[in-house]
Protein backbone atom coordinates (compact mmCIF):
# COMPACT_ATOMS: atom_id res chain seq x y z
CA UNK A 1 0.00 0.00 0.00
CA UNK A 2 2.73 2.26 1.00
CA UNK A 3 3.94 1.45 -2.43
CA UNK A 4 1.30 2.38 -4.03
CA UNK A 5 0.79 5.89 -2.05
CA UNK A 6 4.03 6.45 -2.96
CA UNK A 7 3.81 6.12 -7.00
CA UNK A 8 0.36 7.73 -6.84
CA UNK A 9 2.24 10.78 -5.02
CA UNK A 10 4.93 11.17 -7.69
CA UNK A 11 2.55 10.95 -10.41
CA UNK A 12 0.61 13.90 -8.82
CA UNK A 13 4.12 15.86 -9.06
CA UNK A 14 5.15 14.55 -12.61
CA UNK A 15 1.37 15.68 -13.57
CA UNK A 16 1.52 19.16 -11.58
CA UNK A 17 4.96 20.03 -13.25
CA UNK A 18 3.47 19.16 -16.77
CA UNK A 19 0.64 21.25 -16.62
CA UNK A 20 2.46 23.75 -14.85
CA UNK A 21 4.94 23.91 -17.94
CA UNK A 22 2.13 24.30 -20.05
CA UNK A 23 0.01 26.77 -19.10
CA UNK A 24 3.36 28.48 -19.45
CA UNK A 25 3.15 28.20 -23.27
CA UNK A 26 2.11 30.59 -25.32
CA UNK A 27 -0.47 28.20 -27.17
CA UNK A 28 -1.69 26.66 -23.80
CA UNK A 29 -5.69 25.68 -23.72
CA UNK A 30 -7.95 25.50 -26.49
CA UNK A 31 -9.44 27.73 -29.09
CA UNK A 32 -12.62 27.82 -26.87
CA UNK A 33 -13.27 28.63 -23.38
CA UNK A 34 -15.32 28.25 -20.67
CA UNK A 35 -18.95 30.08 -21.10
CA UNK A 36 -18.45 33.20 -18.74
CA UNK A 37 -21.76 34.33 -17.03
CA UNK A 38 -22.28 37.95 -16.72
CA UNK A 39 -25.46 40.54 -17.43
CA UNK A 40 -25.64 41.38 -21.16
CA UNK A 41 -23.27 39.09 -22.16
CA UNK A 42 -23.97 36.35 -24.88
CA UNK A 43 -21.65 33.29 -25.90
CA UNK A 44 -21.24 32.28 -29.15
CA UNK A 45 -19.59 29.47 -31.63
CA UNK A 46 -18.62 29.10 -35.07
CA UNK A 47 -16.51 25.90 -36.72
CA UNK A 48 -12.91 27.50 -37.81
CA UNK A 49 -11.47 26.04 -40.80
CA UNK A 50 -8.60 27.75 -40.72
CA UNK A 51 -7.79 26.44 -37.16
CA UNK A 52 -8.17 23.28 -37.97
CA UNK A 53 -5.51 21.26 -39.19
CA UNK A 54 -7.04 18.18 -39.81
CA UNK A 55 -9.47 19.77 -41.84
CA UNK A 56 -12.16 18.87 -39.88
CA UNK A 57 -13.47 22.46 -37.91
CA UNK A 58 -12.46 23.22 -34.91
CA UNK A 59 -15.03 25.24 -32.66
CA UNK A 60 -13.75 28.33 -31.49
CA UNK A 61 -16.25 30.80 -29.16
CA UNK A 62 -16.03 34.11 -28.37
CA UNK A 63 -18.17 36.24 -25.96
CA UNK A 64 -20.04 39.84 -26.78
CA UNK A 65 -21.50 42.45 -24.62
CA UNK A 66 -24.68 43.85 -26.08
CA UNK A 67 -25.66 46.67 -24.07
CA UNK A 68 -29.79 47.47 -22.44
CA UNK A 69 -29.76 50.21 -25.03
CA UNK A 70 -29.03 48.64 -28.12
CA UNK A 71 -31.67 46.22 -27.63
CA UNK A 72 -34.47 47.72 -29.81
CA UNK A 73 -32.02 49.45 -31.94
CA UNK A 74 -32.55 48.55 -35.52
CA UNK A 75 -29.30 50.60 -36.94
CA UNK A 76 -25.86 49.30 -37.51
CA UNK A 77 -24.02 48.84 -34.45
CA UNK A 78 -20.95 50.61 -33.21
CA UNK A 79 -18.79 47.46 -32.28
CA UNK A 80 -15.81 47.80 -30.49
CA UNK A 81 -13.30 44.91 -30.99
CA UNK A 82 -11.23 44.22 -27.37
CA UNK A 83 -8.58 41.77 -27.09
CA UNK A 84 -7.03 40.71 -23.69
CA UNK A 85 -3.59 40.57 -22.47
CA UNK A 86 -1.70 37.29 -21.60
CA UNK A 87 -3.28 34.30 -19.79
CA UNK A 88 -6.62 36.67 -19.42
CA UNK A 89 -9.18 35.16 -21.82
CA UNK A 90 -11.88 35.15 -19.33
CA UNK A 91 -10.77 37.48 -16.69
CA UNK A 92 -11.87 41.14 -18.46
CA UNK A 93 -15.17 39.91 -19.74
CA UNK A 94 -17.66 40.49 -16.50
CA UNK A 95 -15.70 43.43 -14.98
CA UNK A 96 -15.46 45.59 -18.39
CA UNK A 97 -19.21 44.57 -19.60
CA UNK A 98 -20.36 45.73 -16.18
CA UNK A 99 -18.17 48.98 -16.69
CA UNK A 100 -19.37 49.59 -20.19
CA UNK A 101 -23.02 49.33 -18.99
CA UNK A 102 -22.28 51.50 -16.06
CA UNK A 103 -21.05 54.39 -17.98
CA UNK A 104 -23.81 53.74 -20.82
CA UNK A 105 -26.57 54.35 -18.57
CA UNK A 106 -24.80 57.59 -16.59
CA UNK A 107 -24.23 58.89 -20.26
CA UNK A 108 -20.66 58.48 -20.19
CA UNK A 109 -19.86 56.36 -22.73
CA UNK A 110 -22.33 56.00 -26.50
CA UNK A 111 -24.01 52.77 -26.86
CA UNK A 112 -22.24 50.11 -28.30
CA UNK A 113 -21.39 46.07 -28.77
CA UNK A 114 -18.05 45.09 -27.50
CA UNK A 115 -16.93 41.84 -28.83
CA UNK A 116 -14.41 39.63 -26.42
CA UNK A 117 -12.67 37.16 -29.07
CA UNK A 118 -10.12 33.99 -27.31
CA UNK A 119 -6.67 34.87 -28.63
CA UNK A 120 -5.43 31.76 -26.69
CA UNK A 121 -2.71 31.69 -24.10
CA UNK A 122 0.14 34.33 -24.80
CA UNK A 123 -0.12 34.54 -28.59
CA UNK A 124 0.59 38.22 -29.10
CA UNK A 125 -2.92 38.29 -31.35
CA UNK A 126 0.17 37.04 -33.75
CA UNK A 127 0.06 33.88 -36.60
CA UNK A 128 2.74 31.37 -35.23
CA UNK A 129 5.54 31.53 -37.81
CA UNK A 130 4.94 28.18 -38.18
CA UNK A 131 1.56 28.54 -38.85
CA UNK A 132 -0.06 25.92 -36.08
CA UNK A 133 -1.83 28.67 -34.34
CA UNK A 134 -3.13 31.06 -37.17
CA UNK A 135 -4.96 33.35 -33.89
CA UNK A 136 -4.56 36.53 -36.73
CA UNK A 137 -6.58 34.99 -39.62
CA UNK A 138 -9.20 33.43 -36.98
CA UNK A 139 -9.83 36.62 -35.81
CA UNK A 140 -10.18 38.78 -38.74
CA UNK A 141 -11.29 36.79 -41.49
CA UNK A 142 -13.44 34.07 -39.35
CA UNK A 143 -14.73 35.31 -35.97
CA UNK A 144 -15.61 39.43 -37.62
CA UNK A 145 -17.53 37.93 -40.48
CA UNK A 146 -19.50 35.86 -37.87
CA UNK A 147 -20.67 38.96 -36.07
CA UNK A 148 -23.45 39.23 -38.82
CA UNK A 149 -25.06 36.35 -37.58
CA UNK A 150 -25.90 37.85 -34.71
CA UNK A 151 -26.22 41.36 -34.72
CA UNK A 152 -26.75 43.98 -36.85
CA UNK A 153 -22.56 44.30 -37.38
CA UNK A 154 -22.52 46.16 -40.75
CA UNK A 155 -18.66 46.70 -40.92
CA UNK A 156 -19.65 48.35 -44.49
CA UNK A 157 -21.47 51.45 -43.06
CA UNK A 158 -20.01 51.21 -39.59
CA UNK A 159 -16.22 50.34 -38.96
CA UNK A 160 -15.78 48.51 -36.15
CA UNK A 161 -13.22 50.31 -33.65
CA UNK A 162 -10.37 47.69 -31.83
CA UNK A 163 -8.21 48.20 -28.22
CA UNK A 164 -6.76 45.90 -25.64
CA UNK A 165 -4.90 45.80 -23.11
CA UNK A 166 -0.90 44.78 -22.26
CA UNK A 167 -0.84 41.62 -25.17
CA UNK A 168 -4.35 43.11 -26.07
CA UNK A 169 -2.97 46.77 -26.72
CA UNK A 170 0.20 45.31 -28.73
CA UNK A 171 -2.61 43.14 -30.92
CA UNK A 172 -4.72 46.26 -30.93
CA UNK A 173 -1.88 48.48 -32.63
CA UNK A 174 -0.38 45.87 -34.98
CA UNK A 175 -3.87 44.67 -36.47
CA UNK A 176 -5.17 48.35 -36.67
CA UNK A 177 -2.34 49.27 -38.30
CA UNK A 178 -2.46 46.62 -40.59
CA UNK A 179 -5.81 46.69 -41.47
CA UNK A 180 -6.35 50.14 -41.28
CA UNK A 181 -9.10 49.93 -44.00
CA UNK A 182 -11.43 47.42 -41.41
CA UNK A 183 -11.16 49.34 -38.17
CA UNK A 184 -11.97 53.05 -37.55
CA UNK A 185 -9.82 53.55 -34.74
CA UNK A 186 -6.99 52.03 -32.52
CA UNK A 187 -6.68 52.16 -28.86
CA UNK A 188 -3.56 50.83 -27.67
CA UNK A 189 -3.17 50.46 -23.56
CA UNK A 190 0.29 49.97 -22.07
CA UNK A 191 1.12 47.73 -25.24
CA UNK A 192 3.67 45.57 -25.04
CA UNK A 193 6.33 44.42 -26.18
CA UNK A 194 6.74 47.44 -28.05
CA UNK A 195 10.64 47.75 -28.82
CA UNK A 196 12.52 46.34 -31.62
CA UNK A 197 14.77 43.99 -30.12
CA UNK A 198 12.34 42.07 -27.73
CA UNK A 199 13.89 43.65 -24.75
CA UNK A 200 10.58 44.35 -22.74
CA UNK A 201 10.95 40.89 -20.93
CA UNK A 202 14.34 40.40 -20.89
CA UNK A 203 13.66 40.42 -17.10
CA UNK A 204 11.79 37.12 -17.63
CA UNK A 205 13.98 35.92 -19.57
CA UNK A 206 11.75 32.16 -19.60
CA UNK A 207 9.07 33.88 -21.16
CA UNK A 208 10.98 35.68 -23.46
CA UNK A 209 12.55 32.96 -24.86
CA UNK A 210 9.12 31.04 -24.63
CA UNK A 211 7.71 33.65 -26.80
CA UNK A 212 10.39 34.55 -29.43
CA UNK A 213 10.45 30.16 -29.89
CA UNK A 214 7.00 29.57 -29.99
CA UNK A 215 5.31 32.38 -31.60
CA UNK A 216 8.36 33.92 -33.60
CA UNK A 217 9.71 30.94 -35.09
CA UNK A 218 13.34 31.60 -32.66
CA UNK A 219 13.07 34.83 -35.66
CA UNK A 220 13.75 38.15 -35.01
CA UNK A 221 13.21 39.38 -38.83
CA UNK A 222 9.62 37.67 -38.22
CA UNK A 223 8.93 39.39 -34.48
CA UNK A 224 9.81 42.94 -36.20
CA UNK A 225 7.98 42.16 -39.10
CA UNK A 226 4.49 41.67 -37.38
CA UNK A 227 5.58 43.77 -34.24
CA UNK A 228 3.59 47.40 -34.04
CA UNK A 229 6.78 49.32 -35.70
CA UNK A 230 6.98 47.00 -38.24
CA UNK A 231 2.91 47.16 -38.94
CA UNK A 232 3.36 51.13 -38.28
CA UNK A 233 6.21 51.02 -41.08
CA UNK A 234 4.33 49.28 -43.43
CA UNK A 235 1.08 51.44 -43.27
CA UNK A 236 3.59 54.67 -43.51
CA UNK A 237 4.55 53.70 -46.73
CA UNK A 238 0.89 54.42 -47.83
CA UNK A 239 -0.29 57.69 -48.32
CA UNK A 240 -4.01 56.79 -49.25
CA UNK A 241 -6.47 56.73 -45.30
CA UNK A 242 -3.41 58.36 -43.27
CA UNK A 243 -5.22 61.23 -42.61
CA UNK A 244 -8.18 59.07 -41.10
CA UNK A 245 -6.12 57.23 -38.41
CA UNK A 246 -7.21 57.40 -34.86
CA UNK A 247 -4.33 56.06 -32.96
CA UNK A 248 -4.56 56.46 -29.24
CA UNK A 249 -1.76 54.77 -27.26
CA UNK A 250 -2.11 55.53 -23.34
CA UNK A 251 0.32 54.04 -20.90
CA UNK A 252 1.05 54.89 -17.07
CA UNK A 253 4.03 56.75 -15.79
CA UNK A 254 4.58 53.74 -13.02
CA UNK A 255 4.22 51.20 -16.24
CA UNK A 256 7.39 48.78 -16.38
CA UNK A 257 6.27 49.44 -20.84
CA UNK A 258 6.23 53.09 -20.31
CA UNK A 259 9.74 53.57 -21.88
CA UNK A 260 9.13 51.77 -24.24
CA UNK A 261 5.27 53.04 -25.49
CA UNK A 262 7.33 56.47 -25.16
CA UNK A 263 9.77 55.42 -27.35
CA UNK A 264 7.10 53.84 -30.09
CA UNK A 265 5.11 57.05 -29.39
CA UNK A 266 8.52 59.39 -30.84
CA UNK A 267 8.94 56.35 -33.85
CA UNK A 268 4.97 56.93 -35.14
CA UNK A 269 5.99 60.46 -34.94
CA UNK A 270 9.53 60.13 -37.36
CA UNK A 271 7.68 57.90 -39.59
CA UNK A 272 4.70 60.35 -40.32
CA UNK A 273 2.04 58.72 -38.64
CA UNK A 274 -0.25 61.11 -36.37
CA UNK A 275 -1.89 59.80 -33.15
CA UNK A 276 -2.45 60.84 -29.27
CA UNK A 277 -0.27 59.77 -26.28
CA UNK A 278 -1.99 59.76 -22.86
CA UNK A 279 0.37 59.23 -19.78
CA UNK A 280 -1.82 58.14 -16.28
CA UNK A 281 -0.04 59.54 -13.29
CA UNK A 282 0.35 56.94 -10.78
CA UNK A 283 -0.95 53.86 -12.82
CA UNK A 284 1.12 50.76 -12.62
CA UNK A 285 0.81 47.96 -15.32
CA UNK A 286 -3.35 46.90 -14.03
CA UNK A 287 -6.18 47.00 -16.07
CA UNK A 288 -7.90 48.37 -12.74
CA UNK A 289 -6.13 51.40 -12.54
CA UNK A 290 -5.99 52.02 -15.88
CA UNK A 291 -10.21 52.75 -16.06
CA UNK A 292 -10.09 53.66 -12.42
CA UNK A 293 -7.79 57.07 -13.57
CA UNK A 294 -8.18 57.11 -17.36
CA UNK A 295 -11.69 55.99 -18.26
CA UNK A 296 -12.51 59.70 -19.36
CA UNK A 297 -10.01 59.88 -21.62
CA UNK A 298 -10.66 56.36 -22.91
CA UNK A 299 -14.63 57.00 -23.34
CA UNK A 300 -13.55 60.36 -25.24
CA UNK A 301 -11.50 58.43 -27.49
CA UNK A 302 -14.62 55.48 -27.66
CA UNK A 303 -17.49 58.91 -28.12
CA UNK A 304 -15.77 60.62 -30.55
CA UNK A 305 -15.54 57.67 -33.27
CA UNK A 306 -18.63 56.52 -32.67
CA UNK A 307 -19.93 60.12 -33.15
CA UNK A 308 -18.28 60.15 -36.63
CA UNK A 309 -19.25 57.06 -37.87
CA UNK A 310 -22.93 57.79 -36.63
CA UNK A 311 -22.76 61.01 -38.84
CA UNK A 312 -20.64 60.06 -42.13
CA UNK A 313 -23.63 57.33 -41.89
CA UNK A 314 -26.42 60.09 -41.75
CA UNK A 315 -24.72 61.91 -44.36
CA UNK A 316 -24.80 58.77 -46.32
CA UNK A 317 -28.04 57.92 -45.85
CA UNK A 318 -28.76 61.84 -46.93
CA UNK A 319 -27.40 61.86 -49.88
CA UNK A 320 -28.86 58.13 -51.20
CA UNK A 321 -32.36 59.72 -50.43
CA UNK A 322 -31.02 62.94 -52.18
CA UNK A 323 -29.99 60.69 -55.11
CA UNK A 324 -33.04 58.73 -55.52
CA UNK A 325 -35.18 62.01 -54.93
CA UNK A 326 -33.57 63.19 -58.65
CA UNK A 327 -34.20 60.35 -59.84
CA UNK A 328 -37.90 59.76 -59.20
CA UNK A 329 -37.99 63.29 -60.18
CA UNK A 330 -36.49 62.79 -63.71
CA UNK A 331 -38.49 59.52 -63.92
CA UNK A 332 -41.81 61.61 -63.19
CA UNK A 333 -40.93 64.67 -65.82
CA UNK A 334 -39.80 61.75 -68.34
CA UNK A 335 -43.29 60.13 -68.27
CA UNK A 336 -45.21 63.75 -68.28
CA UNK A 337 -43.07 64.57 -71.33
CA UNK A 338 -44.21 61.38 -73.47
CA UNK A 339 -47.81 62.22 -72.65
């Protein structure tokens, strides 16, 4: 028996120190997640081909908060996009749909849908180099299009806006940049890593390593190719929607990535590329904090593009009616003019 205990007992170990090494990796978990409970909140699945790589589907969910308000509302939604940091799938969904809610009923914040997409483990909202865990393409060209089927999300006459936090903000400013011509506006908070040779957790140097390996390929061509400067580089060499950027990047002064969001802050500026910088006094790296001391400056950022997408739709909408209006006229003095 004492045998027995004993073998039992070190499989326990051997099995704590295995999972423990995993849920260090970047890729850790599965494309879904458990179903988080929380007011105005809705689950939802969709079979990924392009996660799959037998070819099978693999089901990947994603959460959205659909605010009281919105609830009758028969116009295209404003949808903002928000992607959490590392090993935080789950953790910002209840907390930020309560806060949205909160400041859409005091009038703080416009109406709108926030979607809360899985971008698994530590993935940097990044393809793998290798191209196992394609989290990008999911994202953009699976789990967006999906939207439709549950919401009025007309990406055609209503960009949707996209922000995050930590891994979230770094995903936020990469895939804004890069797809400048799908999102309205970027909001980027304390983003990370920002600098061009990986050097934001060189003290954790495990997870560095972890990272650059599993997500970069060991390649640090590929990590500045897909990093924020590389994205911001690449969209700089286009003149055509520069103008139209709304790049916010805020970051607190007690931030271990404030050097660095400083530093990528001057680089957007030498490269061309206009955009605010908001520094929190007193906010360390905490999500907490962050809407605890900045939420007005985040709402502003949040009212102001919803405000402009609400009226280039009006004026859209204005000029169809305008346009149709002619026509019905010319239609009416063409059939008066044959009698």
């Amino acid at each position: 028996m004492r045998t027995i205990s004993k073998f039992v007992l070190l499989l326990c170990i051997i099995n704590s120190i295995l999972t423990a090494n995993q849920s260090k990796h970047p890729y850790a978990g599965s494309w879904s997640t458990a179903t988080v409970q929380a007011n105005n909140v809705t689950e939802y699945k969709f079979t990924s081909k392009i996660a799959s790589s037998g070819g099978r589907g693999t089901e990947v969910n994603y959460h959205v908060f659909y605010p009281t308000q919105l609830k009758r509302y028969r116009g295209p939604v404003p949808t903002l996009v928000w992607l959490h940091g590392s090993f935080s799938s789950l953790k910002g969904i209840k907390p930020l749909s309560t806060y949205f809610q909160r400041a859409i009923d005091e009038g703080k914040l416009k109406p709108m849908a926030v979607v809360f997409p899985h971008g698994l483990n530590q993935s940097l909202w990044v393809n793998s180099k290798d191209g196992k865990y394609p989290v990008e393409d999911v994202l953009i060209n699976e789990l967006l299009p999906d939207l439709k089927n549950h919401f009025n999300y007309r990406p055609d006459r209503i960009k949707p806006m996209i922000a995050g936090f930590s891994m979230g903000g770094y995903g936020a400013a990469r895939l804004g940049l890069k797809y400048s011509n799908l999102f309205s506006s970027i909001i980027a908070i304390a983003a990370g890593p920002l600098d061009e040779n990986f050097r934001t957790l060189e003290s954790n140097s495990e997870s560095r390593d972890l990272l650059l390996q599993h997500v970069f390929g060991g390649s640090m061509q590929y990590y500045r190719r897909v990093n924020p400067r590389g994205e911001a580089l690449e969209f700089s060499k286009n003149t055509y929607g520069k103008e139209k950027l709304n790049l916010h990047i805020i970051c607190g002064d007690k931030d271990f990535t404030v050097g660095h969001n400083q530093r990528f802050a001057e680089y957007l500026n030498e490269i061309g590329i206009k955009h605010k910088y908001t520094m929190l006094p007193g906010v360390n790296h905490n999500m907490q904090q962050v809407f605890q001391t900045g939420s007005d400056q985040i709402f502003d950022s949040l009212n102001q593009q919803i405000s402009s997408s609400l009226r280039k739709l009006s004026k859209k909408r204005n000029q169809l009616r305008n346009k149709r209006g002619r026509q019905s006229r010319r239609l009416s003095m063409g059939r008066r003019g044959s009698n």
